[in-house]
PDB file of N, CA and C in Angstrom:
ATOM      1  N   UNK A   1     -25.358  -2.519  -1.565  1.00  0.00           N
ATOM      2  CA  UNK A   1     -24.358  -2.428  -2.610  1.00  0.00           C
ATOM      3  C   UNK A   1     -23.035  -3.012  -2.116  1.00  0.00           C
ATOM      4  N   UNK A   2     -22.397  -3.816  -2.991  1.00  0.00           N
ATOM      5  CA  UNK A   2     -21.696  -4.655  -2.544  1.00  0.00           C
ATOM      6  C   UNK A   2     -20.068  -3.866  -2.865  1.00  0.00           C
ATOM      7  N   UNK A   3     -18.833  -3.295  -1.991  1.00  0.00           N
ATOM      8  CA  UNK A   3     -17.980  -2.516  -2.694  1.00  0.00           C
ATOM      9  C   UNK A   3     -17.252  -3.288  -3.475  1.00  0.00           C
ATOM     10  N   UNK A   4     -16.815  -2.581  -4.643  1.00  0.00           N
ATOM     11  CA  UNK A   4     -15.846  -2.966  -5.945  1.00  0.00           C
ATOM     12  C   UNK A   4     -14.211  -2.903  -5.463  1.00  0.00           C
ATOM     13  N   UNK A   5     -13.576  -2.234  -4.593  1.00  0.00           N
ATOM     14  CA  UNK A   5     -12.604  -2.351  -3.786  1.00  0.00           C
ATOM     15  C   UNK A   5     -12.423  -1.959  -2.490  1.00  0.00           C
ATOM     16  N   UNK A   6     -11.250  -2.593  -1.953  1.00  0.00           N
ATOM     17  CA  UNK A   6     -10.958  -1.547  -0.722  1.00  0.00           C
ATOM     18  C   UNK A   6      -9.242  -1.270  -0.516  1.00  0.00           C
ATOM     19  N   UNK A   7      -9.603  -0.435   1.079  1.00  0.00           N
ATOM     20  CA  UNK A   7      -8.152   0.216   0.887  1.00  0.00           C
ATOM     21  C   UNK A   7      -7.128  -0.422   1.804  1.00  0.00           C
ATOM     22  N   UNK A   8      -6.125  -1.318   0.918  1.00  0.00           N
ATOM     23  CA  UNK A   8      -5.237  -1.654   2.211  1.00  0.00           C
ATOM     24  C   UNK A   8      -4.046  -0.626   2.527  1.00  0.00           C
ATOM     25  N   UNK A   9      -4.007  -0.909   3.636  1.00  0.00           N
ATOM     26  CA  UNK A   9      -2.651   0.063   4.502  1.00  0.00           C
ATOM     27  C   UNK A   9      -1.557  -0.893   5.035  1.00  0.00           C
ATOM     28  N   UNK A  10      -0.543  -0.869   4.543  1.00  0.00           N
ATOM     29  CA  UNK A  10       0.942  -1.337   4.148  1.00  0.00           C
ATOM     30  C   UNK A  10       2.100  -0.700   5.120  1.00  0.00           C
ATOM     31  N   UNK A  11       2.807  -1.611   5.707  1.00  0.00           N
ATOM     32  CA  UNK A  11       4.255  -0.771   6.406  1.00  0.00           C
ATOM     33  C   UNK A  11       5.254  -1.362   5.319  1.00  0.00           C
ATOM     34  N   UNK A  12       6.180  -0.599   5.008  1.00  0.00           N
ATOM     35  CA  UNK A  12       6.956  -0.859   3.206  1.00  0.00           C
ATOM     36  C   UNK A  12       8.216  -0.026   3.505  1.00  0.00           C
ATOM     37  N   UNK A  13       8.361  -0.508   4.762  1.00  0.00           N
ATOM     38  CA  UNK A  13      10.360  -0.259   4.710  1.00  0.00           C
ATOM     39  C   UNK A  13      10.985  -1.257   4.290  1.00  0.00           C
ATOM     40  N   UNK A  14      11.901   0.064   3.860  1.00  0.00           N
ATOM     41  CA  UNK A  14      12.747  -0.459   2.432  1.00  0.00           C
ATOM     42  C   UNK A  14      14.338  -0.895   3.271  1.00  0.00           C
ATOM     43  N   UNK A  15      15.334  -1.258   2.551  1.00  0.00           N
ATOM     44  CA  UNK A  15      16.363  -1.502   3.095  1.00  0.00           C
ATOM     45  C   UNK A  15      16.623  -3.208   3.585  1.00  0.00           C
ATOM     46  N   UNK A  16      15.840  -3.561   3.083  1.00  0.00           N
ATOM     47  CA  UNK A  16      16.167  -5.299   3.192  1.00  0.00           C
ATOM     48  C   UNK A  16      16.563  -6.097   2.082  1.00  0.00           C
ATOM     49  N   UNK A  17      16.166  -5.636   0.868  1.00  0.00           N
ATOM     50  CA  UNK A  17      16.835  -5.899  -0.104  1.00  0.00           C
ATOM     51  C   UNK A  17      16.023  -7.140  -0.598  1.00  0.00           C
ATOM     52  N   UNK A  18      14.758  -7.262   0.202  1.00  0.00           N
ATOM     53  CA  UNK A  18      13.704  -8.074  -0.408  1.00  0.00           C
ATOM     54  C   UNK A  18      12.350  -7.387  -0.807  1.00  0.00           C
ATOM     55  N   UNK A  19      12.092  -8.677  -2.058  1.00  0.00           N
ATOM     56  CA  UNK A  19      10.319  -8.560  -2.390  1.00  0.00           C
ATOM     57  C   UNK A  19       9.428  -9.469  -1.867  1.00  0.00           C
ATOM     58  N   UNK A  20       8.561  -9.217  -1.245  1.00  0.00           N
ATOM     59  CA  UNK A  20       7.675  -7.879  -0.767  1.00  0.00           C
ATOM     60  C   UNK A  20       8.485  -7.417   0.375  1.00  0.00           C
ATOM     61  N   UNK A  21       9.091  -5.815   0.099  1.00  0.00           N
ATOM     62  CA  UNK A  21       9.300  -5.352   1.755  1.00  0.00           C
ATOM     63  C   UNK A  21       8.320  -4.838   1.939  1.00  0.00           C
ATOM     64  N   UNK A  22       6.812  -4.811   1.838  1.00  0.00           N
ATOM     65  CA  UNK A  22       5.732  -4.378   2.405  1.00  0.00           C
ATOM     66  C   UNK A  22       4.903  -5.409   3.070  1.00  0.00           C
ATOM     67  N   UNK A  23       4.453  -5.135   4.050  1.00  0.00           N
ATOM     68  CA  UNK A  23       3.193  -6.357   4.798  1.00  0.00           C
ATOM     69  C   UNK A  23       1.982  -5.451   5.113  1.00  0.00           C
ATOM     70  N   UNK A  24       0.682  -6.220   4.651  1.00  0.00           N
ATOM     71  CA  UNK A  24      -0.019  -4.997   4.970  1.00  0.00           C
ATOM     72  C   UNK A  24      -0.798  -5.063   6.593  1.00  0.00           C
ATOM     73  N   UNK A  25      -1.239  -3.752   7.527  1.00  0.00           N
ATOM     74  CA  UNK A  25      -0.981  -3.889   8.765  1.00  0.00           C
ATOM     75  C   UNK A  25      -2.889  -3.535   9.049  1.00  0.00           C
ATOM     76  N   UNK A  26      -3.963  -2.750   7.749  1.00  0.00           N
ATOM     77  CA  UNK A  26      -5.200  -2.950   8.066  1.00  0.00           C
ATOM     78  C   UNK A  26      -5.338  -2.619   5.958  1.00  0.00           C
ATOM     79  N   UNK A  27      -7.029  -3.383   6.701  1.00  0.00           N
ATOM     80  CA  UNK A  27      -7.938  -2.869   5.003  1.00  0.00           C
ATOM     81  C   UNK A  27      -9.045  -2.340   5.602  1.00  0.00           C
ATOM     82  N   UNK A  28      -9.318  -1.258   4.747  1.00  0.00           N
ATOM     83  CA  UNK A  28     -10.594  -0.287   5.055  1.00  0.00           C
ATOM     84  C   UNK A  28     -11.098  -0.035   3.606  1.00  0.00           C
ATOM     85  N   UNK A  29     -12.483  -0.059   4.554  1.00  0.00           N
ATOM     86  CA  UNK A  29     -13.672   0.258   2.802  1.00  0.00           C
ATOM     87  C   UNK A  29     -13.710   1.621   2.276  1.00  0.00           C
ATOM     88  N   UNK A  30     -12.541   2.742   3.036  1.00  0.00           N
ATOM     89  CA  UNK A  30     -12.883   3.990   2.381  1.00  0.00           C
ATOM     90  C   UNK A  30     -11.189   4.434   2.437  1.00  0.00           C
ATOM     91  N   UNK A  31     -10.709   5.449   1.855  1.00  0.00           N
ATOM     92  CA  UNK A  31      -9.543   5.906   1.633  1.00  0.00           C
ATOM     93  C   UNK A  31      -9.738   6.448   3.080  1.00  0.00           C
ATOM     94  N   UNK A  32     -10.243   7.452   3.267  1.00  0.00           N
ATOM     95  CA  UNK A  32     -10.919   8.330   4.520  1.00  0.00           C
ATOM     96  C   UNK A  32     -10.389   7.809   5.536  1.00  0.00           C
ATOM     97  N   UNK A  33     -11.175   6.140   5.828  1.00  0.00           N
ATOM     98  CA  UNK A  33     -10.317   5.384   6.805  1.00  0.00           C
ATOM     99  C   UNK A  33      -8.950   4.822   7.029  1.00  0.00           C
ATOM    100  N   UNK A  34      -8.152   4.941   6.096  1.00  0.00           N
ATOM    101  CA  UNK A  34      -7.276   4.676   6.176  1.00  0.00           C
ATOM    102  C   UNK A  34      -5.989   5.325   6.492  1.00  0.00           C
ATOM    103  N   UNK A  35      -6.905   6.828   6.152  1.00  0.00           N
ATOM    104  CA  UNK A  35      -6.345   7.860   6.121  1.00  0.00           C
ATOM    105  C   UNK A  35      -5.887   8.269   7.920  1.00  0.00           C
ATOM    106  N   UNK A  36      -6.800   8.399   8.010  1.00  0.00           N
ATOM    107  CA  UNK A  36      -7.239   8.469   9.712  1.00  0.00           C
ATOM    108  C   UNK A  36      -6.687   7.490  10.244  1.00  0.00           C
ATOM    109  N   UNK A  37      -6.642   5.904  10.161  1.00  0.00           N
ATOM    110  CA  UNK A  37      -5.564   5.232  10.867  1.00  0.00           C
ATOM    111  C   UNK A  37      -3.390   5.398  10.769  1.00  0.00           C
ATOM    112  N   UNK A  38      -4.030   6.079   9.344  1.00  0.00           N
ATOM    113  CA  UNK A  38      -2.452   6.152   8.923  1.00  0.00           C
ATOM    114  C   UNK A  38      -1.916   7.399  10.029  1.00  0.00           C
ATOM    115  N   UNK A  39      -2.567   8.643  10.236  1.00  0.00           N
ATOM    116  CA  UNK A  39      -2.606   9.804  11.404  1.00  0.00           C
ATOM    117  C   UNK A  39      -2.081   8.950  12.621  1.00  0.00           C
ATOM    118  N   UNK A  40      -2.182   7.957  13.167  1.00  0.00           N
ATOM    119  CA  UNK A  40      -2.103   7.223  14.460  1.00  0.00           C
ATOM    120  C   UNK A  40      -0.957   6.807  14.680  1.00  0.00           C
ATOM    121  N   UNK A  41      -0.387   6.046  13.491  1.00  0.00           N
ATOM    122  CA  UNK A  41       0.936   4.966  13.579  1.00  0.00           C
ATOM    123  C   UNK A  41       1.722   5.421  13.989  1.00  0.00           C
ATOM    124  N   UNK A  42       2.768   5.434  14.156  1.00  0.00           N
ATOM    125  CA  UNK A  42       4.274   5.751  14.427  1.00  0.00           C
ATOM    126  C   UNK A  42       4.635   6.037  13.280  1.00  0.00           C
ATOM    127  N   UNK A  43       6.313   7.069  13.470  1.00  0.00           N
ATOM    128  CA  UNK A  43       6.454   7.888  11.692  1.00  0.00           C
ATOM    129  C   UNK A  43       8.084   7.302  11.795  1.00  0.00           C
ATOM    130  N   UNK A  44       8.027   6.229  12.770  1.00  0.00           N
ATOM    131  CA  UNK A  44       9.229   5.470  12.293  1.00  0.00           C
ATOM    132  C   UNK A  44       9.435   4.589  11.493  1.00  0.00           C
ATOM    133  N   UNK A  45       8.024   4.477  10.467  1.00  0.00           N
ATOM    134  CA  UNK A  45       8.404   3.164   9.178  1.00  0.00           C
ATOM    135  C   UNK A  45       7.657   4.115   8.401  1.00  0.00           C
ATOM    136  N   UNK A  46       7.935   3.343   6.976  1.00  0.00           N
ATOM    137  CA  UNK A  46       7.625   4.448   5.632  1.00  0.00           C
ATOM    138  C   UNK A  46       6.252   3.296   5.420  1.00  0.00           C
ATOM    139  N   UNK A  47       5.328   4.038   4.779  1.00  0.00           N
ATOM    140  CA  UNK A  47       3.763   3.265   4.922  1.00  0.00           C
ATOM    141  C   UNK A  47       3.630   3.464   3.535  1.00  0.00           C
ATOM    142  N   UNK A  48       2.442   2.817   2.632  1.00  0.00           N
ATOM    143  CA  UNK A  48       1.544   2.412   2.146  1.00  0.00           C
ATOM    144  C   UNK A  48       0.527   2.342   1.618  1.00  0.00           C
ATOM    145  N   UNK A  49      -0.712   3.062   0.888  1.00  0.00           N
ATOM    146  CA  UNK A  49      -2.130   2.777   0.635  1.00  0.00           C
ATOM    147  C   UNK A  49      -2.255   2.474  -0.339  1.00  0.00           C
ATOM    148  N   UNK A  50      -2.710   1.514  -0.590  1.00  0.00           N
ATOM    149  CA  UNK A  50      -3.331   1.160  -2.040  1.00  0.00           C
ATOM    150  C   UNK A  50      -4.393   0.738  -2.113  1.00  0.00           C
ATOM    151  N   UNK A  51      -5.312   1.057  -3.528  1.00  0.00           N
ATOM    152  CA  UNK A  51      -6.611   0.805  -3.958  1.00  0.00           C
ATOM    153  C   UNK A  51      -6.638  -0.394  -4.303  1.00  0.00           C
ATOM    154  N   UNK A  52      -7.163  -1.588  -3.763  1.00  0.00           N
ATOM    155  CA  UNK A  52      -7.255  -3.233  -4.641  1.00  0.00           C
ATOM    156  C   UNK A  52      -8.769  -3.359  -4.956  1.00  0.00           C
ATOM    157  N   UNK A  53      -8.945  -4.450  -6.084  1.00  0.00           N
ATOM    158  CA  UNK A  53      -9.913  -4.375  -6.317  1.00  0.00           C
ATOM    159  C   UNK A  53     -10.318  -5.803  -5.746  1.00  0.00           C
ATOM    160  N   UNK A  54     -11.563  -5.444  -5.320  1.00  0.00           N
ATOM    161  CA  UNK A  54     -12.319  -7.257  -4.954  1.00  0.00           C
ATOM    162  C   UNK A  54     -12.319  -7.799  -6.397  1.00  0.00           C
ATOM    163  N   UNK A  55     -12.280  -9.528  -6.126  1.00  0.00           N
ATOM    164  CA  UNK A  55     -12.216 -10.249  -6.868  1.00  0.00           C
ATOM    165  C   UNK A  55     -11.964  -9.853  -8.575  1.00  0.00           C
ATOM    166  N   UNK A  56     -10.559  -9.698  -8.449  1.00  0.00           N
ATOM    167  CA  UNK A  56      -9.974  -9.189  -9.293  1.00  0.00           C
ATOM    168  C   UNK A  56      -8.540  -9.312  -9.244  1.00  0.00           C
ATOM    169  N   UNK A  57      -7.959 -10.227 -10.348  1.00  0.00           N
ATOM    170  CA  UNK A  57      -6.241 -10.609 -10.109  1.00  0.00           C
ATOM    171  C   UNK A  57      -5.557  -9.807 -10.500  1.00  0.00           C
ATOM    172  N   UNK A  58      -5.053  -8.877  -9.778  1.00  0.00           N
ATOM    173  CA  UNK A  58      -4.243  -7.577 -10.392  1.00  0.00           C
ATOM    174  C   UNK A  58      -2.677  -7.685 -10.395  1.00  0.00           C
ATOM    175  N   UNK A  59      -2.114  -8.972 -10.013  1.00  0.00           N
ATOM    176  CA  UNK A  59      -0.330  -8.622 -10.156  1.00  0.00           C
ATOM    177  C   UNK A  59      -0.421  -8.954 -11.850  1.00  0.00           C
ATOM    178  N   UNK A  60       0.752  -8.905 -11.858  1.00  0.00           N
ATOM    179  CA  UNK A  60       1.637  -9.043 -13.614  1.00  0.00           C
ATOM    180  C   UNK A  60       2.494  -9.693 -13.613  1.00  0.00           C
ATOM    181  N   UNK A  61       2.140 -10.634 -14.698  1.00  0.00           N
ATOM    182  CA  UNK A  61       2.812 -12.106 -15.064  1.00  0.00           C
ATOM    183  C   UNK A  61       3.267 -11.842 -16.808  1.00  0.00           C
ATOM    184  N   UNK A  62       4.711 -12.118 -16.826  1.00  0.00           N
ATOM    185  CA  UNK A  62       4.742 -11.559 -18.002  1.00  0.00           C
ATOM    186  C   UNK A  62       4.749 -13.001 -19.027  1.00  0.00           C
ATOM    187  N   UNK A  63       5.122 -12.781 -20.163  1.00  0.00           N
ATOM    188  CA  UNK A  63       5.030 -13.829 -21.426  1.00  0.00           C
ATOM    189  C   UNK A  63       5.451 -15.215 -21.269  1.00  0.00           C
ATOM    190  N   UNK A  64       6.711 -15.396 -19.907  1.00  0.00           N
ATOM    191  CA  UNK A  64       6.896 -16.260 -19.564  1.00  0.00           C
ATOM    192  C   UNK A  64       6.485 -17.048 -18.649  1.00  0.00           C
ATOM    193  N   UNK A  65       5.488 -16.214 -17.885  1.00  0.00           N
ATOM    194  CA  UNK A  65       4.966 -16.983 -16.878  1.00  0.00           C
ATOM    195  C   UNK A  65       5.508 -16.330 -15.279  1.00  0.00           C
ATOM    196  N   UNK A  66       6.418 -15.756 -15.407  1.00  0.00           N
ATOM    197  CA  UNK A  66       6.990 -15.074 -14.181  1.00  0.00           C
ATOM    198  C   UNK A  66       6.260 -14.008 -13.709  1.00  0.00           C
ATOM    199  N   UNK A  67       5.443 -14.215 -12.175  1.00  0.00           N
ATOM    200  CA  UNK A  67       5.400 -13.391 -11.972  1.00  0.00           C
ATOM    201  C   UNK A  67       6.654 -12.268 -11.441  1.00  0.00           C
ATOM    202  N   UNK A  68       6.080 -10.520 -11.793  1.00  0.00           N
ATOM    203  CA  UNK A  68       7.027  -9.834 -11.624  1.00  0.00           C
ATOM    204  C   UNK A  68       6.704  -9.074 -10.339  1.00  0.00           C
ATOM    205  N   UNK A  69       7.752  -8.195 -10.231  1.00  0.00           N
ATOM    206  CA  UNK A  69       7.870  -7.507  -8.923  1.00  0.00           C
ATOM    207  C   UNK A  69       6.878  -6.269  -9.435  1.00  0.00           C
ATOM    208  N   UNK A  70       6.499  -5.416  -7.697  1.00  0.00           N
ATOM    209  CA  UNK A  70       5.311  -4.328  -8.238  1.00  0.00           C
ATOM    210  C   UNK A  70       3.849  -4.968  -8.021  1.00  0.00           C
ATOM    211  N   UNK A  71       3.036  -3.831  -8.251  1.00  0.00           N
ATOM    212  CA  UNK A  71       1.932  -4.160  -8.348  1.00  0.00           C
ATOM    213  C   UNK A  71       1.110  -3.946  -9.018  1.00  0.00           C
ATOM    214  N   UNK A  72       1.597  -3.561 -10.300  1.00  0.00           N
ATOM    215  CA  UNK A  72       0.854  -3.103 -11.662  1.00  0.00           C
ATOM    216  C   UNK A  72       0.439  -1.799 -11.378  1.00  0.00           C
ATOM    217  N   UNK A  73      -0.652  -1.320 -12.261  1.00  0.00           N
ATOM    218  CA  UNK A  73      -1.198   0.019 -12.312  1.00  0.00           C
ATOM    219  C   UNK A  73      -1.687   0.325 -10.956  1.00  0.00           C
ATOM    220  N   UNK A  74      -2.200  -0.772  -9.709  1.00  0.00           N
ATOM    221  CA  UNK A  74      -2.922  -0.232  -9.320  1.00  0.00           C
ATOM    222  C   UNK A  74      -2.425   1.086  -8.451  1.00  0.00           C
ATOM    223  N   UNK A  75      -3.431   1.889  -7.815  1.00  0.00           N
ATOM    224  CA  UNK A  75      -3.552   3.112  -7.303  1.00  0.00           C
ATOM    225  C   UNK A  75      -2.510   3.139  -5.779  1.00  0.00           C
ATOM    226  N   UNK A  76      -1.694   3.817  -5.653  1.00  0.00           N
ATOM    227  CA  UNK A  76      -1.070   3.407  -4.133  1.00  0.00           C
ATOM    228  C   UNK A  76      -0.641   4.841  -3.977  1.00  0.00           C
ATOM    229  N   UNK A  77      -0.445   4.890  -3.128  1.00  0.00           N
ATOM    230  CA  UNK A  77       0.069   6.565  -2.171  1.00  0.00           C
ATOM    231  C   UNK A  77       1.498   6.117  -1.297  1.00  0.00           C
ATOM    232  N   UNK A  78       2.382   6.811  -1.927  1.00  0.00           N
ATOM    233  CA  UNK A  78       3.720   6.722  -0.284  1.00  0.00           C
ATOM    234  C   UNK A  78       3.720   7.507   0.662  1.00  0.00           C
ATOM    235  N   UNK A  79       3.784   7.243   1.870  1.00  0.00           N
ATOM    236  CA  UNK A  79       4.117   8.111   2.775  1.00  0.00           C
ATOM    237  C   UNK A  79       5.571   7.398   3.690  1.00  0.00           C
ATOM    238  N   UNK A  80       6.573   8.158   3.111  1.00  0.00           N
ATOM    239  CA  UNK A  80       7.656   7.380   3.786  1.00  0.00           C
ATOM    240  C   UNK A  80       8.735   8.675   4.607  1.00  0.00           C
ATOM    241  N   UNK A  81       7.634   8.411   6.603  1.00  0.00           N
ATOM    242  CA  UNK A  81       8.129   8.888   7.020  1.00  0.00           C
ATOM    243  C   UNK A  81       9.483   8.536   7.622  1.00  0.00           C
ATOM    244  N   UNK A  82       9.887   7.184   8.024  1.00  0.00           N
ATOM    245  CA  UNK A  82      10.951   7.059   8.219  1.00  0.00           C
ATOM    246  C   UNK A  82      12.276   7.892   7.323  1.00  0.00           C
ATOM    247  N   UNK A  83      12.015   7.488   6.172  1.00  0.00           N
ATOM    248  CA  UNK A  83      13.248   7.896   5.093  1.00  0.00           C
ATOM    249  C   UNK A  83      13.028   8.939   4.323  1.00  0.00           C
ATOM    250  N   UNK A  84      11.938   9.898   4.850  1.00  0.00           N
ATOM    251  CA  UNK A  84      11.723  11.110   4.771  1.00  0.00           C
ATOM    252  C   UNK A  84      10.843  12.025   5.929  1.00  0.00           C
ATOM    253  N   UNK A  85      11.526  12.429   6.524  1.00  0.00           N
ATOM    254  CA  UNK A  85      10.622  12.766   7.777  1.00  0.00           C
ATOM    255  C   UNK A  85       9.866  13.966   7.626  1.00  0.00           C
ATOM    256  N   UNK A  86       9.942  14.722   6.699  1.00  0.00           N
ATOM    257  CA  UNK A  86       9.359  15.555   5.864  1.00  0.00           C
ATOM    258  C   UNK A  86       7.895  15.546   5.477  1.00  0.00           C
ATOM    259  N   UNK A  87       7.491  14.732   5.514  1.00  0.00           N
ATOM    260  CA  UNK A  87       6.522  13.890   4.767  1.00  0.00           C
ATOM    261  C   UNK A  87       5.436  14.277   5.723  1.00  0.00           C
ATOM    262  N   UNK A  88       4.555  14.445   5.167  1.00  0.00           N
ATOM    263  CA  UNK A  88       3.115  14.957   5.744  1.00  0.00           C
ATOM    264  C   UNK A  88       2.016  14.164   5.060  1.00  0.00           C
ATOM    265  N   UNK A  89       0.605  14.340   5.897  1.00  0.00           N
ATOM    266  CA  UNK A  89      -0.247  13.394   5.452  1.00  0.00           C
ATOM    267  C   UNK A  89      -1.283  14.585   4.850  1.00  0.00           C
ATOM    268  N   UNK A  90      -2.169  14.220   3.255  1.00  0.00           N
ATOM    269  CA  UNK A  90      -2.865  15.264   3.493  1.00  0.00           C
ATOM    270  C   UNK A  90      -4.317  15.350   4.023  1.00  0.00           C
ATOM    271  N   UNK A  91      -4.850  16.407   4.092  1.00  0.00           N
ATOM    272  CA  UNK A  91      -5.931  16.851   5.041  1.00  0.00           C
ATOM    273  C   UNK A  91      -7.592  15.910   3.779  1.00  0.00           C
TER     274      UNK A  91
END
């Protein structure tokens, strides 16, 4: 079975005042995994997960042709420990 998406994991500190301030840093075929690498990183940058779909164009281009900022509906999780150190991962 061939998967319908996977999960990339994103470092998405903010404070530059550009788009994309995210780069993504791994992709994994399960949330699970990503989850578990996200446990590892350092909690000095604010991170990332989102659900993409394989072969499937998911940004948003509006009436004029521009693409826009964002990433549409799809599915993403913040964890932004830098600029919230508060921030916990869940179990």
């Amino acid at each position: 079975m061939q998967a319908e998406y996977v999960w990339g994991l994103f470092v998405s500190d903010s404070g530059n005042n550009r788009f994309p301030n995210y780069y993504p840093v791994g992709i994994f075929l399960t949330r699970e995994m990503a989850m578990e690498q996200l446990k590892e990183l350092t909690k000095e940058h604010d991170y990332e997960i989102a659900k993409l779909p394989i072969n499937k164009f998911f940004g948003y281009i509006d009436k004029k042709g521009i693409l826009k900022d964002g990433i549409g509906d799809l599915h993403h999780e913040h964890y932004p420990f830098k600029t919230d150190p508060d921030t916990t991962i869940p179990s």
